[in-house]
C-alpha atoms as a PDB file:
ATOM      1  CA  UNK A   1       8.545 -21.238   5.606  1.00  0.00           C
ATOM      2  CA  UNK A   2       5.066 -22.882   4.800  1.00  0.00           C
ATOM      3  CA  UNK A   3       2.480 -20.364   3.358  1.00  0.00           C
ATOM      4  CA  UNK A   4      -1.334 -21.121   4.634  1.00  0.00           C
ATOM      5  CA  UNK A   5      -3.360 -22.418   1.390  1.00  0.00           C
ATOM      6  CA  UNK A   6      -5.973 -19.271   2.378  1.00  0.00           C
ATOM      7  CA  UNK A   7      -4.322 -16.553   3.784  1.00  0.00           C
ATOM      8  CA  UNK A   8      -5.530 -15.505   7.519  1.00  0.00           C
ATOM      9  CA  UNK A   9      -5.420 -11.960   9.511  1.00  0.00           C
ATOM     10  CA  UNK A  10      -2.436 -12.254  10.523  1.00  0.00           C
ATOM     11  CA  UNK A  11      -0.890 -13.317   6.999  1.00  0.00           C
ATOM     12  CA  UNK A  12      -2.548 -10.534   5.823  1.00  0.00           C
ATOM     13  CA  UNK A  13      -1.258  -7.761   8.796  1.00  0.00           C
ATOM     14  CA  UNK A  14       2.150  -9.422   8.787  1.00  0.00           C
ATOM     15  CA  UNK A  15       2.275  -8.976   4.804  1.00  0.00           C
ATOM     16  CA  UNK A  16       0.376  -5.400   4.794  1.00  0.00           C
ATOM     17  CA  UNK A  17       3.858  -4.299   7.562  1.00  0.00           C
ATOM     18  CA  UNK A  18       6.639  -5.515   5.401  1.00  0.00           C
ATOM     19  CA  UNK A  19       5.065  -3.507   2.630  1.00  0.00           C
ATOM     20  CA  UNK A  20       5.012  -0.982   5.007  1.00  0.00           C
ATOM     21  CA  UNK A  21       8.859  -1.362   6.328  1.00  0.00           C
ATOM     22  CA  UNK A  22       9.725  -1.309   2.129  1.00  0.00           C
ATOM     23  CA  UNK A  23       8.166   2.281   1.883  1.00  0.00           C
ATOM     24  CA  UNK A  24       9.956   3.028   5.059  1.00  0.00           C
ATOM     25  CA  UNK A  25      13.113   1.781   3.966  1.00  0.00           C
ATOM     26  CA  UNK A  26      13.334   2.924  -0.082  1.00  0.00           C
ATOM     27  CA  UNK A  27      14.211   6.657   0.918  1.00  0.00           C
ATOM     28  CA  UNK A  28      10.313   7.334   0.534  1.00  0.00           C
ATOM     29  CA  UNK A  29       9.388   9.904   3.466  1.00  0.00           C
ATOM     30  CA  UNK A  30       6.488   9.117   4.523  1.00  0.00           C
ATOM     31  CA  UNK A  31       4.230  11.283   6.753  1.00  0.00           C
ATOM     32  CA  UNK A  32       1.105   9.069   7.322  1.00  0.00           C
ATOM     33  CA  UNK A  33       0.288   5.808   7.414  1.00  0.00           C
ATOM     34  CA  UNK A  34      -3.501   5.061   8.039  1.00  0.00           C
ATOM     35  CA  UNK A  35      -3.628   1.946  10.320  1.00  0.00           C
ATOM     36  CA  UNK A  36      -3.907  -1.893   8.879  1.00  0.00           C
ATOM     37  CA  UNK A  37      -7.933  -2.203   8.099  1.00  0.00           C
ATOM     38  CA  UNK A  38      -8.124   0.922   6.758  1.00  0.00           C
ATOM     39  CA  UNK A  39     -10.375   0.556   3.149  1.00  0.00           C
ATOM     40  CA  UNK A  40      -9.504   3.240   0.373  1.00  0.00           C
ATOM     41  CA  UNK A  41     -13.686   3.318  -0.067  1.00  0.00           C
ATOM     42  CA  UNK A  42     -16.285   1.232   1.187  1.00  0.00           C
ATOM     43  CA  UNK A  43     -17.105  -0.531  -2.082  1.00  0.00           C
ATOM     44  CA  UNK A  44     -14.075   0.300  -4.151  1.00  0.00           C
ATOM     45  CA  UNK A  45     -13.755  -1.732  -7.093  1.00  0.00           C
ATOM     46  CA  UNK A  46     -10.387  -3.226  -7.566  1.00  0.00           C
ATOM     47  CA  UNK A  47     -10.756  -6.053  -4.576  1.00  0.00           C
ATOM     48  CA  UNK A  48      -8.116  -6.249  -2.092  1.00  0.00           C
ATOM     49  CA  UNK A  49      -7.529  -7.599   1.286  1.00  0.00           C
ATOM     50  CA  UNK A  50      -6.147  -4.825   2.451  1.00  0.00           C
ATOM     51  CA  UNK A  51      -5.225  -1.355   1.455  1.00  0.00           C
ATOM     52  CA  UNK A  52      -2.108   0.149   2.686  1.00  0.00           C
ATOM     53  CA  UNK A  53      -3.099   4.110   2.259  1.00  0.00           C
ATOM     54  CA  UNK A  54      -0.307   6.711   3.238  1.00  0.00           C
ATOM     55  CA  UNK A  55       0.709  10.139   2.288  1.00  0.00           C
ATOM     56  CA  UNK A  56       4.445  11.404   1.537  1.00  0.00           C
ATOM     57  CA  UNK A  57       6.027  15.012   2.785  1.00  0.00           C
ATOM     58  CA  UNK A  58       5.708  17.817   0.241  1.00  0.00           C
ATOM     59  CA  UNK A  59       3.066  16.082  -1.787  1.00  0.00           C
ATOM     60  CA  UNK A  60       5.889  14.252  -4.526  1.00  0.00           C
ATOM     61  CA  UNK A  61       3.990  14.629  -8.365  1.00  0.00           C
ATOM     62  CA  UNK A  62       2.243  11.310  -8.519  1.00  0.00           C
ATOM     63  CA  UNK A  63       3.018   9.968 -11.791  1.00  0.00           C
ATOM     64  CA  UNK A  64       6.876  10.445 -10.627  1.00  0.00           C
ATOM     65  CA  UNK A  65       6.083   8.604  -7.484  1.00  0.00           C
ATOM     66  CA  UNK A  66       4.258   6.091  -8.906  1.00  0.00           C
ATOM     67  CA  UNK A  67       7.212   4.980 -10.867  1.00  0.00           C
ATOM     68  CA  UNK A  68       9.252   4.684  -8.415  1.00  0.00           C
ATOM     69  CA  UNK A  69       7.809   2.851  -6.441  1.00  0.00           C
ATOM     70  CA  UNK A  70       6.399   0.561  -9.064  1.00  0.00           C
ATOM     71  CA  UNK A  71      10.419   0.084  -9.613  1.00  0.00           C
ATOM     72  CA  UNK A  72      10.728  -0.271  -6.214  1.00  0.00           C
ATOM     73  CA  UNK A  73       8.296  -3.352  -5.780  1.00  0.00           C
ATOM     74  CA  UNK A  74       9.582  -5.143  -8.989  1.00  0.00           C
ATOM     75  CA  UNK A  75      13.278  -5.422  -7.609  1.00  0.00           C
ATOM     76  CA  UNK A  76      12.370  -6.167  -3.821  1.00  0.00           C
ATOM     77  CA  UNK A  77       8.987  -8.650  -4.574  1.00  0.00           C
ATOM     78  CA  UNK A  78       8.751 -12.287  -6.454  1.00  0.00           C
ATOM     79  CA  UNK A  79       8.555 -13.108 -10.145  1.00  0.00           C
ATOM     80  CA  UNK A  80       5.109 -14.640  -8.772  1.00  0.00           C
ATOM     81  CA  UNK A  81       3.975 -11.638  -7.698  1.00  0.00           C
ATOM     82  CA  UNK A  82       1.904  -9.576  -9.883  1.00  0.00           C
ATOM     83  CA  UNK A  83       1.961  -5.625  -9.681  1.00  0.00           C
ATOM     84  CA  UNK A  84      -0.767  -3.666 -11.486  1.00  0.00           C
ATOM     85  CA  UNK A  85      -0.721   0.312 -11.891  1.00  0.00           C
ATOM     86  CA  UNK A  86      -4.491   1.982 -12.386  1.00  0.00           C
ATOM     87  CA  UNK A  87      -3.768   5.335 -13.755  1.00  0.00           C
ATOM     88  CA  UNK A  88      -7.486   6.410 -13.554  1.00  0.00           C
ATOM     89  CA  UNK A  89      -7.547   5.434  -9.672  1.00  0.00           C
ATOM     90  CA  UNK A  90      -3.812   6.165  -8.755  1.00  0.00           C
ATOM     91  CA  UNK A  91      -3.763   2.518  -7.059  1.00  0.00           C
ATOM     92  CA  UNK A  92      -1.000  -0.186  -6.917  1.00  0.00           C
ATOM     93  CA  UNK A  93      -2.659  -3.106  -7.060  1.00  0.00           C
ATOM     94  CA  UNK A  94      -0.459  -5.970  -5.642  1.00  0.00           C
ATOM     95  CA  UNK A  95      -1.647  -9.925  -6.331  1.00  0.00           C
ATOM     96  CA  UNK A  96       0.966 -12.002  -4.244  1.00  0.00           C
ATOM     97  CA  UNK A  97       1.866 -15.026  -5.315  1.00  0.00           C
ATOM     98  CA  UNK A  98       1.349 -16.836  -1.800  1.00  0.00           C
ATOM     99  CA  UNK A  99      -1.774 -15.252  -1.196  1.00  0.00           C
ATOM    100  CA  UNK A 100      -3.175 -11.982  -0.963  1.00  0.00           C
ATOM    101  CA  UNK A 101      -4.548  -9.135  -3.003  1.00  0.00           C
ATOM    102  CA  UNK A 102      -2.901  -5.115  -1.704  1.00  0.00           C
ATOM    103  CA  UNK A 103      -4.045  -1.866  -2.933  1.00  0.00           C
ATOM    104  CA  UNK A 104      -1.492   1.224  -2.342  1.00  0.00           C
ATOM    105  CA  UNK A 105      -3.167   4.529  -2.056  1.00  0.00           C
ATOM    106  CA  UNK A 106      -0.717   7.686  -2.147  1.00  0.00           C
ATOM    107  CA  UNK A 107      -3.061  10.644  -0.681  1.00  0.00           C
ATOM    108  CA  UNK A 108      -2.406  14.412  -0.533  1.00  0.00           C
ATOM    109  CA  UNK A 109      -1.387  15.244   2.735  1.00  0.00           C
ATOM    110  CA  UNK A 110      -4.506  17.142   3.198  1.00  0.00           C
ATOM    111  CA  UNK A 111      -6.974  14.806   1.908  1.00  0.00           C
ATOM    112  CA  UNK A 112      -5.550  12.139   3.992  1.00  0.00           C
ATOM    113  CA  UNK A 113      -5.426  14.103   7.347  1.00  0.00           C
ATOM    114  CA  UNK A 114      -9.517  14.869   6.346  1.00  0.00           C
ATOM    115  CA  UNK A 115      -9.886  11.313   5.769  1.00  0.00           C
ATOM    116  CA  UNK A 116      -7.921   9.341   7.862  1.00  0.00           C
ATOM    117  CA  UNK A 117      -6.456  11.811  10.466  1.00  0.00           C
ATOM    118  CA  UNK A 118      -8.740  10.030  13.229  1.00  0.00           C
ATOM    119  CA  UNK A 119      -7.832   6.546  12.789  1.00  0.00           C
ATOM    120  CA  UNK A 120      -3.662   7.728  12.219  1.00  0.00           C
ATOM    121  CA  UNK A 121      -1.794   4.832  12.655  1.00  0.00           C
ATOM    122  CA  UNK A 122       1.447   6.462  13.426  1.00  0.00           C
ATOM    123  CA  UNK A 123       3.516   9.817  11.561  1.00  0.00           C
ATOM    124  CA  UNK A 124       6.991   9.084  10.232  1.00  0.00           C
END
C-alpha cells in the first residue's frame, strides 16, 4: 500500500474509523462516538488532525481505562507510531508514523451527551 507524502481527508477519516473499529473490537463498550470532525475544543492545545471523542457505559475510572487502552494501542499499532498519555488533559495523543496526528477523548456519559449529543455519530 503507498501512503500519500501529506495525508488527505480521506487518509485522515479512513485512519480516524480503524481507530474507531479497535475500540469497538478490544471488549471496550462504547456508548458514543461523536462523528469524524468533531474537535475536543476549538483551540485545544495538543494539535491533531482529528479527535476521536467517545464515552464508555458505566463511566469506567479513567486512569484504569486509560491503561488499557494505552496497552491496547501499543500491541495493535507500529513501532513508528508514537502514543503520548496527558494526564492533566486525559488525552491520547497518537503521532502515526505515515502521517497523522489523533487525540482520544474519553467523556462522562453526561458531559458528552451535553456536548456532543447533537452531532451523535452513532450509539453502540
Amino acid at each position: 500500500m503507498v501512503y500519500p507524502n501529506i495525508p488527505n481527508k480521506d487518509f485522515f477519516r479512513s485512519t480516524w474509523e480503524t481507530l474507531v473499529n479497535l475500540l469497538l473490537n478490544s471488549n471496550f463498550k462504547l456508548s458514543r462516538i461523536a462523528p469524524s470532525g468533531a474537535k475536543i475544543e476549538p483551540n485545544f492545545p495538543i494539535e491533531s488532525n482529528m479527535d476521536l471523542i467517545f464515552s464508555v457505559e458505566n463511566d469506567p475510572e479513567e486512569n484504569d481505562f486509560y491503561k488499557k487502552l494505552i496497552g491496547i494501542l501499543k500491541q495493535n499499532l507500529s513501532e513508528q507510531d508514537k502514543i503520548k498519555f496527558f494526564n492533566k488533559e486525559k488525552i491520547v495523543h497518537i503521532e502515526l508514523g505515515i502521517g497523522g496526528k489523533y487525540n482520544l477523548k474519553m467523556l462522562k456519559e453526561e458531559e458528552f451527551d451535553e456536548n456532543y449529543k447533537s452531532i451523535l455519530d452513532f450509539r453502540v
